[in-house]
Protein backbone atom coordinates (compact mmCIF):
# COMPACT_ATOMS: atom_id res chain seq x y z
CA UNK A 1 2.27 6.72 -4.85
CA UNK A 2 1.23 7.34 -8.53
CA UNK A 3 -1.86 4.40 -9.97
CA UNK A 4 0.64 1.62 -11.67
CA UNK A 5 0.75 2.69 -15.25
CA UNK A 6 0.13 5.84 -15.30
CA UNK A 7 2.97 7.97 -16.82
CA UNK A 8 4.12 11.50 -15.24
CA UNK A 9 2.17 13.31 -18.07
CA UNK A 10 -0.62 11.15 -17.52
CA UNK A 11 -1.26 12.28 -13.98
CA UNK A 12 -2.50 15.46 -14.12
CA UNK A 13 -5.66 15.36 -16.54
CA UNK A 14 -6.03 12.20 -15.48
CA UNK A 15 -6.52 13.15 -11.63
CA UNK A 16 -8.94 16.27 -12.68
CA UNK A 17 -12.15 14.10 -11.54
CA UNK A 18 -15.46 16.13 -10.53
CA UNK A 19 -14.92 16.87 -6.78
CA UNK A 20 -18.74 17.22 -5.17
CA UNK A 21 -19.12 20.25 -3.13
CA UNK A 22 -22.50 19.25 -1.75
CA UNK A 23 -22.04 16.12 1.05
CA UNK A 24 -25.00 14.12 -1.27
CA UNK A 25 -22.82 14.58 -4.15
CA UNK A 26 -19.54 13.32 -1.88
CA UNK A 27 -21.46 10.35 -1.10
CA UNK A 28 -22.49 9.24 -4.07
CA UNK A 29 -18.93 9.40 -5.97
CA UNK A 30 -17.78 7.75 -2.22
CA UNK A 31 -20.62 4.50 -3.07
CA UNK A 32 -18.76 4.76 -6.89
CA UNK A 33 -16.05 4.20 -5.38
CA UNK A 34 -16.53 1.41 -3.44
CA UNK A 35 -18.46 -0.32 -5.80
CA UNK A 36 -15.54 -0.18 -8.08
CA UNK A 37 -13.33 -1.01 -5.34
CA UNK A 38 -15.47 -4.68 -4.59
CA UNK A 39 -15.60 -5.73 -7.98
CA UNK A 40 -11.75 -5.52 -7.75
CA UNK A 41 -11.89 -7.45 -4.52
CA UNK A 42 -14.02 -9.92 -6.28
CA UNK A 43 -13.05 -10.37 -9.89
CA UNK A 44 -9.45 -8.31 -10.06
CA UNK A 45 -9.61 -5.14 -12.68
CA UNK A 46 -10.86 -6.44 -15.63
CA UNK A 47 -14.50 -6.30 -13.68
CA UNK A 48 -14.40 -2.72 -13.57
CA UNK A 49 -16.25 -0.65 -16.01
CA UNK A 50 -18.30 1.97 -15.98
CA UNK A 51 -21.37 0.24 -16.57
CA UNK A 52 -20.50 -2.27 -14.06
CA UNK A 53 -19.83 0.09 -11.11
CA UNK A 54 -22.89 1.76 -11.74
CA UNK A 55 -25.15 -1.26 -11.98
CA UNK A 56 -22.82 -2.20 -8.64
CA UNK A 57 -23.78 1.20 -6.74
CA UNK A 58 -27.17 0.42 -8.26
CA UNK A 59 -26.75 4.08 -9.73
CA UNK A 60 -27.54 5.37 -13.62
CA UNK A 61 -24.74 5.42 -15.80
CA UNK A 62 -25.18 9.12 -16.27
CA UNK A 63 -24.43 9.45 -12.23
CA UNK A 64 -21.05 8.05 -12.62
CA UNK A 65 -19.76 9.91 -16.08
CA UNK A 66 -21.54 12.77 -13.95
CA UNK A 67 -18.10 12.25 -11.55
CA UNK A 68 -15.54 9.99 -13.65
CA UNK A 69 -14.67 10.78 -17.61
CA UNK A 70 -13.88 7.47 -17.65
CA UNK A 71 -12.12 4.00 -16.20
CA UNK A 72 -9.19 5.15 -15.85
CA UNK A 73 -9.91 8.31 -13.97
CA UNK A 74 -12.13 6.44 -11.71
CA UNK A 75 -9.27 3.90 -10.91
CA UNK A 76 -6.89 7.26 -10.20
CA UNK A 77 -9.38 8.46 -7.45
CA UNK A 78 -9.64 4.98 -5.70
CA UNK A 79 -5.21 5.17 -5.68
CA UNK A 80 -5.64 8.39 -4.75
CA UNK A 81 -8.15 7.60 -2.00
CA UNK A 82 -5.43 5.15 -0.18
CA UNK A 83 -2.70 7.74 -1.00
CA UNK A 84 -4.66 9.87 1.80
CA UNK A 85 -4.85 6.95 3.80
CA UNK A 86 -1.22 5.34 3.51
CA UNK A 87 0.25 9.43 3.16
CA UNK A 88 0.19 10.12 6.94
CA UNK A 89 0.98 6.87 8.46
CA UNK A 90 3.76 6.59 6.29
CA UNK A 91 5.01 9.93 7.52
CA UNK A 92 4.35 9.13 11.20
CA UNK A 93 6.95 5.72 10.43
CA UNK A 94 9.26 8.37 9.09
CA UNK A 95 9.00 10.73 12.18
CA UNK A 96 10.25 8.19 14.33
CA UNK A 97 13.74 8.82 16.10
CA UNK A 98 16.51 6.58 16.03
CA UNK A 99 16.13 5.96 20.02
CA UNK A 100 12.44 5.43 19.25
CA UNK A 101 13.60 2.55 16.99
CA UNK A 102 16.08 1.60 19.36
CA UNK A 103 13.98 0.70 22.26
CA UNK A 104 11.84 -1.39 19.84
CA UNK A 105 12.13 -5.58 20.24
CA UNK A 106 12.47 -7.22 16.75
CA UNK A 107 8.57 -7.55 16.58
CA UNK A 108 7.52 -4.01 17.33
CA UNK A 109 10.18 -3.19 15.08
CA UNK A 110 8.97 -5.49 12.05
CA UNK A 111 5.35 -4.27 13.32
CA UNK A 112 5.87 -0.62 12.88
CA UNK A 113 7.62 -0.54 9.86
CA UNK A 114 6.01 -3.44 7.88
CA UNK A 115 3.17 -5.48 9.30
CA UNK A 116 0.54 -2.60 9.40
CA UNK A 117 1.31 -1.79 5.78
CA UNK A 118 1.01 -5.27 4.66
CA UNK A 119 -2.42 -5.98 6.49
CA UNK A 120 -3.65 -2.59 4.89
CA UNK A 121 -2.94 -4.04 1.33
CA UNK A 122 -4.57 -7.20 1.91
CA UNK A 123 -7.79 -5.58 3.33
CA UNK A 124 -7.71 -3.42 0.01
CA UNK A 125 -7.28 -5.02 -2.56
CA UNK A 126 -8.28 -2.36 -4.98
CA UNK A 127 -5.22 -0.61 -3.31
CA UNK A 128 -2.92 -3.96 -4.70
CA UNK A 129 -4.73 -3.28 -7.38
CA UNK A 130 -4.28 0.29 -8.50
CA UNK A 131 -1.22 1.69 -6.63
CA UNK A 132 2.18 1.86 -8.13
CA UNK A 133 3.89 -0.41 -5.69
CA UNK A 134 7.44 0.44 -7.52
CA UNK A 135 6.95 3.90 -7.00
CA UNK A 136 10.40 5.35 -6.74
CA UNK A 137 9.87 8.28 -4.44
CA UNK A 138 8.17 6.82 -1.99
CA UNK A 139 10.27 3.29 -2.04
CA UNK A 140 13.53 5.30 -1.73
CA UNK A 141 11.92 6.68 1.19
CA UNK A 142 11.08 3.75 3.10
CA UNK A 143 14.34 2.27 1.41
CA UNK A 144 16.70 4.67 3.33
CA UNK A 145 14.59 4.45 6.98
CA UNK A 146 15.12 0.70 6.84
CA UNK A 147 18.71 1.04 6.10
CA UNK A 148 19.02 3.71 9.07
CA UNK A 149 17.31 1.70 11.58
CA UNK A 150 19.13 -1.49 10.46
CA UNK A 151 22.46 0.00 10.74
CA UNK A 152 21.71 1.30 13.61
CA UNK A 153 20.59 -1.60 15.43
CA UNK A 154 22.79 -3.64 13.80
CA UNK A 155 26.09 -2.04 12.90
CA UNK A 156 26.51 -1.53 9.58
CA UNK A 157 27.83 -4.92 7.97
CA UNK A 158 24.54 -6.71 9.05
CA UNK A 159 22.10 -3.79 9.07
CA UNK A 160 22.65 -3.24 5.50
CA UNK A 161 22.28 -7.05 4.71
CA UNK A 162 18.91 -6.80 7.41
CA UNK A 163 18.23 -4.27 5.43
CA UNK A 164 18.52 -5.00 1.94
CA UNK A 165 16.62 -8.61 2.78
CA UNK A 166 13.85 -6.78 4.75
CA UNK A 167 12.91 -4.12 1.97
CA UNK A 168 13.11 -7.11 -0.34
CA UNK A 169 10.68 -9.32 1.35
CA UNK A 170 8.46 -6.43 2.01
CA UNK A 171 7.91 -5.82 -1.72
CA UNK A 172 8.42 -9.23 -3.49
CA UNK A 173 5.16 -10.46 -0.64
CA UNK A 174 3.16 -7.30 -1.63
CA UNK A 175 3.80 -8.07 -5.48
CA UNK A 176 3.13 -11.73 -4.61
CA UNK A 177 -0.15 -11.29 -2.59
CA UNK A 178 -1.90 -8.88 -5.97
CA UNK A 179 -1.93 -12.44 -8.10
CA UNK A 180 -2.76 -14.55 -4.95
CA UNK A 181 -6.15 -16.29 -4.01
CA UNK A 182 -7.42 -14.57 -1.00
CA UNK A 183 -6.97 -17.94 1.17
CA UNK A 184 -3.60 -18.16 0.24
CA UNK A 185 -2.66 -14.47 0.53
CA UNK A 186 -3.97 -14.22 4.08
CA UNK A 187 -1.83 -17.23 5.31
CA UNK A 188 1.42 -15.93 4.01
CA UNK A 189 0.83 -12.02 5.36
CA UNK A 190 -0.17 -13.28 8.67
CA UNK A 191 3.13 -16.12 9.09
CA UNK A 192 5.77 -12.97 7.15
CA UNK A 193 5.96 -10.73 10.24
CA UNK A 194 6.69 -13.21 12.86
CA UNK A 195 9.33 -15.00 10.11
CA UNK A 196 10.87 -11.27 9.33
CA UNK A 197 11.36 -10.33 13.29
CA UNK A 198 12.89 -13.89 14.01
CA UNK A 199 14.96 -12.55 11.03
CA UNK A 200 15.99 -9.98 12.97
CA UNK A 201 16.19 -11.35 16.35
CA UNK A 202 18.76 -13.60 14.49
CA UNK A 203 20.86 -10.53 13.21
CA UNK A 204 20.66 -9.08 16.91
CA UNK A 205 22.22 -12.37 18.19
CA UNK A 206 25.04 -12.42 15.54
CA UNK A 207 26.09 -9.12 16.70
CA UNK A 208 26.12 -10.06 20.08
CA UNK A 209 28.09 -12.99 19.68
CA UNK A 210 30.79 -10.82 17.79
């Protein structure tokens, strides 16, 4: 999940930041990091410089060009820090078999695909903040698992519309929550999952009735 706004030719020099080998010099560019990443919590990306995260980390300027060229490269290893993070919990979603899916009620379902992603976003904002959240490789991914588990719950008629709705909703609230006061945001992310699986639960009657 490429940093928003970073072009393909971007990526690689940008992503070439000083990787400590010592664990003192690991934990230093980690308190960078999350200095950089609370000023985005508080004040959105415009807070971030370099002079800023250092007088954050309460570190010397020359400590964090020591580990980032510049703003930019510093924002690439915070995306790239929740890229480890999201990576493998996104993969374990994807593992998941069709009969898995199939024994799920509409909450576990809405749980396991969407609800732990959305709470992980609004606990990190710098992750809002700096991931590409139109990335097309790894939406088409989580695009096509909807659609299979729809249809298969559903039939295909309604679990494409389930699905086409759900993916929607997914993305439009994680687009929606980046420009949101915090008060705000949290109200809406904790009400969507319970609205999405009574979605669903709706679908599932439909088909029954029919």
């Amino acid at each position: 999940m490429r940093r928003k706004d970073v072009t393909p030719a971007e990526t690689s020099p940008r992503s070439s930041a000083r990787a400590p080998r010592q664990a003192r010099g690991r934990e230093r560019r980690e308190q960078l990091l999350d200095a950089a990443a609370a000023l985005i919590a508080e004040s959105g990306l415009a807070a971030v410089s370099m002079h800023a995260v250092a007088e954050r980390a309460g570190a010397s300027i020359g400590s964090v060009y020591h580990f980032f060229r510049d703003k930019d490269q510093m924002l690439d290893a915070l995306a790239e820090r929740h890229d480890a993070e999201l990576q493998p919990a996104f993969d374990r979603v994807l593992q998941r078999s069709d009969a898995e899916w199939g024994a799920m009620s509409p909450p576990e379902i809405i749980e396991q695909l969407i609800g732990w992603a959305l709470r992980y976003f609004v606990r990190h904002p710098d992750a809002l903040a700096t991931l590409d959240l139109h990335d097309k490789t790894m939406h088409d991914d989580f695009r096509r698992l909807i659609d299979r588990i729809m249809r298969a719950k559903l039939g295909d008629e309604l679990g494409a519309k389930a699905a086409t709705t759900l993916d929607a909703v997914a993305l439009g609230t994680l687009l929606f929550t980046r420009e949101q006061d915090p008060r705000s945001r949290d109200v809406v992310v904790a009400a969507l999952p319970e609205m999405m699986a009574a979605y669903l639960a709706a679908l599932e009657a439909e088909r029954a009735r029919d």
